[in-house]
N, C-alpha and C. Protein backbone atom coordinates (compact mmCIF):
# COMPACT_ATOMS: atom_id res chain seq x y z
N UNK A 1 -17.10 23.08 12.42
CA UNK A 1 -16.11 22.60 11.45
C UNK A 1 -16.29 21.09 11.30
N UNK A 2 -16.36 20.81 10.00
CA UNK A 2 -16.54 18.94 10.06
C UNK A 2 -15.00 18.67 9.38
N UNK A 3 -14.38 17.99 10.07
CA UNK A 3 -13.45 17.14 9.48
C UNK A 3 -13.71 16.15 8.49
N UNK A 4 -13.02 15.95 7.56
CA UNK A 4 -12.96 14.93 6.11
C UNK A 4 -12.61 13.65 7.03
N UNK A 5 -13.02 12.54 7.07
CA UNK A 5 -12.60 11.21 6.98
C UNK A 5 -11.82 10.90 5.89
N UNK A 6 -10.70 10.60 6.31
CA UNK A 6 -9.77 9.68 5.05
C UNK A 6 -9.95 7.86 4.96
N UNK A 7 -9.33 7.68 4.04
CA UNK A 7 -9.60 6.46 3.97
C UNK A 7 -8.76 5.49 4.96
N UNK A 8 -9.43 4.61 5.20
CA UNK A 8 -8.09 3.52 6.21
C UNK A 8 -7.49 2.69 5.22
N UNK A 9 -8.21 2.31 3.76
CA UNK A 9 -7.73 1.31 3.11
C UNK A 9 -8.38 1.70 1.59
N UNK A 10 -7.59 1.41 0.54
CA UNK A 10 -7.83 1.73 -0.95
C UNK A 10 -7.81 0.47 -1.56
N UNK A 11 -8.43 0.76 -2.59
CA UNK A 11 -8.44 -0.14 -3.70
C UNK A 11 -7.59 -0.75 -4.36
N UNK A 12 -6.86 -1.07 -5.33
CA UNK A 12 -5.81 -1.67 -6.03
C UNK A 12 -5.40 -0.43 -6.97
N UNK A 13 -6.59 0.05 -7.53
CA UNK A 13 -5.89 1.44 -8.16
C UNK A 13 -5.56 2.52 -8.06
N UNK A 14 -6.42 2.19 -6.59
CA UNK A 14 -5.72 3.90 -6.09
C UNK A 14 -4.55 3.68 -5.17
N UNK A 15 -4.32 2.45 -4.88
CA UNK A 15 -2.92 1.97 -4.31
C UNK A 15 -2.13 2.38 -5.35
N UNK A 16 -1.54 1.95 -6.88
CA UNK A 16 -0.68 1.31 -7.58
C UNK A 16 -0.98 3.11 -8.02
N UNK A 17 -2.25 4.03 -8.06
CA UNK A 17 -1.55 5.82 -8.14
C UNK A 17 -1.02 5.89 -6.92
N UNK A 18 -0.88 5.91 -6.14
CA UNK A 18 -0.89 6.74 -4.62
C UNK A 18 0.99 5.82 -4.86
N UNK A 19 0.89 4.96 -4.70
CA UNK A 19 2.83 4.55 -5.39
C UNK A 19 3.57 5.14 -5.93
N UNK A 20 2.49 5.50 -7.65
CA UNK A 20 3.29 6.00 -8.78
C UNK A 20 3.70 4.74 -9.57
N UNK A 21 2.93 3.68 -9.35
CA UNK A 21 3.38 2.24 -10.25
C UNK A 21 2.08 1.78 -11.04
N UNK A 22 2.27 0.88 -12.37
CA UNK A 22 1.49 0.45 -12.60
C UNK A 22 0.37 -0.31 -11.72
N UNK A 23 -0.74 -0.96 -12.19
CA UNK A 23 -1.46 -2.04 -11.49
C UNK A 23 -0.81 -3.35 -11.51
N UNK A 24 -0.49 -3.75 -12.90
CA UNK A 24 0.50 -4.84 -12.71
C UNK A 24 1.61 -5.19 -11.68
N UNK A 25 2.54 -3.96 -11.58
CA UNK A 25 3.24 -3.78 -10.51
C UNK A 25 2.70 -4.21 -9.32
N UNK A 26 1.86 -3.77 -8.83
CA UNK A 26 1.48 -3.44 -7.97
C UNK A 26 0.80 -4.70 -7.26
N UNK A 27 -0.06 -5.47 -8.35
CA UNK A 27 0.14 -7.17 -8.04
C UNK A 27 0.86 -7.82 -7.63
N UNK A 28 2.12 -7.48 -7.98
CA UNK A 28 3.53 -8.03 -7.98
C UNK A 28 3.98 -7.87 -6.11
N UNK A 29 3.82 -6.73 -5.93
CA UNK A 29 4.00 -6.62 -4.59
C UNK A 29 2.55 -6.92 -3.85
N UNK A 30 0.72 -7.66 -4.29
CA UNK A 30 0.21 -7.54 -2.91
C UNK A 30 0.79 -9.43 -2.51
N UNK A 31 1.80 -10.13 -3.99
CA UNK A 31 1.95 -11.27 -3.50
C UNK A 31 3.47 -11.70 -2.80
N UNK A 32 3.78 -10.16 -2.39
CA UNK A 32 4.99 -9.99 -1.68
C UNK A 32 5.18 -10.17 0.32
N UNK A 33 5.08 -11.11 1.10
CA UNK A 33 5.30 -11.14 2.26
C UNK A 33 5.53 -9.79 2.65
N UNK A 34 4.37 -9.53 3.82
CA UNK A 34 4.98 -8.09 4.37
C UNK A 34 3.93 -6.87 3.76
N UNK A 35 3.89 -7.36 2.47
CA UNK A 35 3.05 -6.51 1.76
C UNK A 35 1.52 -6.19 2.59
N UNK A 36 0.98 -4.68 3.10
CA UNK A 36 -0.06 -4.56 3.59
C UNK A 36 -1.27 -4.37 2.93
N UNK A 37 -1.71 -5.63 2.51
CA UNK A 37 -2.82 -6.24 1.59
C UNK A 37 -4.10 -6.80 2.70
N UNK A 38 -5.22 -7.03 2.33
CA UNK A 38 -5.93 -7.80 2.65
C UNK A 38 -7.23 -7.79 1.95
N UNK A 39 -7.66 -8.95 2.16
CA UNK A 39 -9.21 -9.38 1.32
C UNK A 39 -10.64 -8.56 2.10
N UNK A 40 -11.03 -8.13 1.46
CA UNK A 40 -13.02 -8.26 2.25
C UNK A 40 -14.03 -8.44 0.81
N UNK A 41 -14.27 -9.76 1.22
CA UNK A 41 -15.00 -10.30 0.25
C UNK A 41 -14.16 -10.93 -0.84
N UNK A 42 -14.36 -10.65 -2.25
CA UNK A 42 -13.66 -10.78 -3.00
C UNK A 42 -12.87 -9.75 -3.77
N UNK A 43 -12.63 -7.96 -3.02
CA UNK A 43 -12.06 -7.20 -3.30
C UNK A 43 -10.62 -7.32 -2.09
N UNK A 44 -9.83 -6.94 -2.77
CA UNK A 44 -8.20 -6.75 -2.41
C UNK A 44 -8.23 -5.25 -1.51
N UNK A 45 -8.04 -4.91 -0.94
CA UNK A 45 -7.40 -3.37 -0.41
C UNK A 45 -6.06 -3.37 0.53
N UNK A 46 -5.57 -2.31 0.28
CA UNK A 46 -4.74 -2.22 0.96
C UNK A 46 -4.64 -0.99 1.94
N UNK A 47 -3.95 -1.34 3.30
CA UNK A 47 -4.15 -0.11 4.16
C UNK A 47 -3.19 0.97 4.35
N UNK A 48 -3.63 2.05 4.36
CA UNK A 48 -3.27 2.94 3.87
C UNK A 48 -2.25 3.32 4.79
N UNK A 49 -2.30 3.41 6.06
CA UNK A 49 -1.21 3.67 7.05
C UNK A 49 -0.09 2.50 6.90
N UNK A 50 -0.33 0.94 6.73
CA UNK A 50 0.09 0.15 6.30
C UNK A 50 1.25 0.25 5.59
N UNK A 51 0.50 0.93 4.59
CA UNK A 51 1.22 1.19 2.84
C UNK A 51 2.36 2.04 3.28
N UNK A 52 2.00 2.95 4.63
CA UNK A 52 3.09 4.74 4.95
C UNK A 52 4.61 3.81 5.57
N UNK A 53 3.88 2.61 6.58
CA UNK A 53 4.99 1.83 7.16
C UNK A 53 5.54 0.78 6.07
N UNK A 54 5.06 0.35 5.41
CA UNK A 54 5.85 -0.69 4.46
C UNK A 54 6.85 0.38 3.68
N UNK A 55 6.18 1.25 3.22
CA UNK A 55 7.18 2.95 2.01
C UNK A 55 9.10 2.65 3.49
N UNK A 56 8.34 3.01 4.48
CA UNK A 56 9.74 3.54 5.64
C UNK A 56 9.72 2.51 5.37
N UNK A 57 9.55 1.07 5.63
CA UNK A 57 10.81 -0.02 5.50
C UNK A 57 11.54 -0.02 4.79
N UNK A 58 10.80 -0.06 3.23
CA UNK A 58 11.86 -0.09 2.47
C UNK A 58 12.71 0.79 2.13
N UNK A 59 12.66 1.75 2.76
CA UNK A 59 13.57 2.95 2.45
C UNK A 59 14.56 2.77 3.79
N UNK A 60 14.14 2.24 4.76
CA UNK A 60 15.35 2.04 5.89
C UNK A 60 15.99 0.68 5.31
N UNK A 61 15.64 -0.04 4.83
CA UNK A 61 16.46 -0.94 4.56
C UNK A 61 17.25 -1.03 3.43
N UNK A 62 16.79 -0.02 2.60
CA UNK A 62 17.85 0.41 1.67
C UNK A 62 18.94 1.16 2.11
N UNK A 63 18.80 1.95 2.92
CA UNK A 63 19.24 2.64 3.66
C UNK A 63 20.54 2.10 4.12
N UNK A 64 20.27 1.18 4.82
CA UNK A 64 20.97 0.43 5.31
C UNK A 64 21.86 -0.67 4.85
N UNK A 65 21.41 -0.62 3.94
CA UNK A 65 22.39 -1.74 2.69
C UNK A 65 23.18 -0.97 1.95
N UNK A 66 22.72 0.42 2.11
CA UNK A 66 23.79 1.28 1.04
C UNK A 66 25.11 1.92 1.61
């Protein structure tokens, strides 16, 4: 049986699908503190487990304000 490798980190557009937000958007938050962004080279990615813990923050901290 071979297991699939997933990705550790995506692109900008398959970030801003994998959201459900534009790309523009999605700019908007990699210049957001906190935001799990980073450079290699001169491409942007973001990490994907990253992206699962930033989603629960903001949903606990809404959470929590509501």
């Amino acid at each position: 049986m071979v297991d699939k490798l997933e990705p550790l980190a995506v692109g900008t557009t398959e970030a801003a699908r994998l959201l459900g937000i534009s790309r523009p958007t999605l700019y908007q938050l990699l210049n957001q503190e906190g935001f799990p962004s980073f450079r290699v080279g001169g491409r942007v990615l973001v990490s994907v487990a990253g992206l699962q813990g930033w989603i629960d923050q903001q949903t606990a901290a809404k959470a929590g304000a509501g």
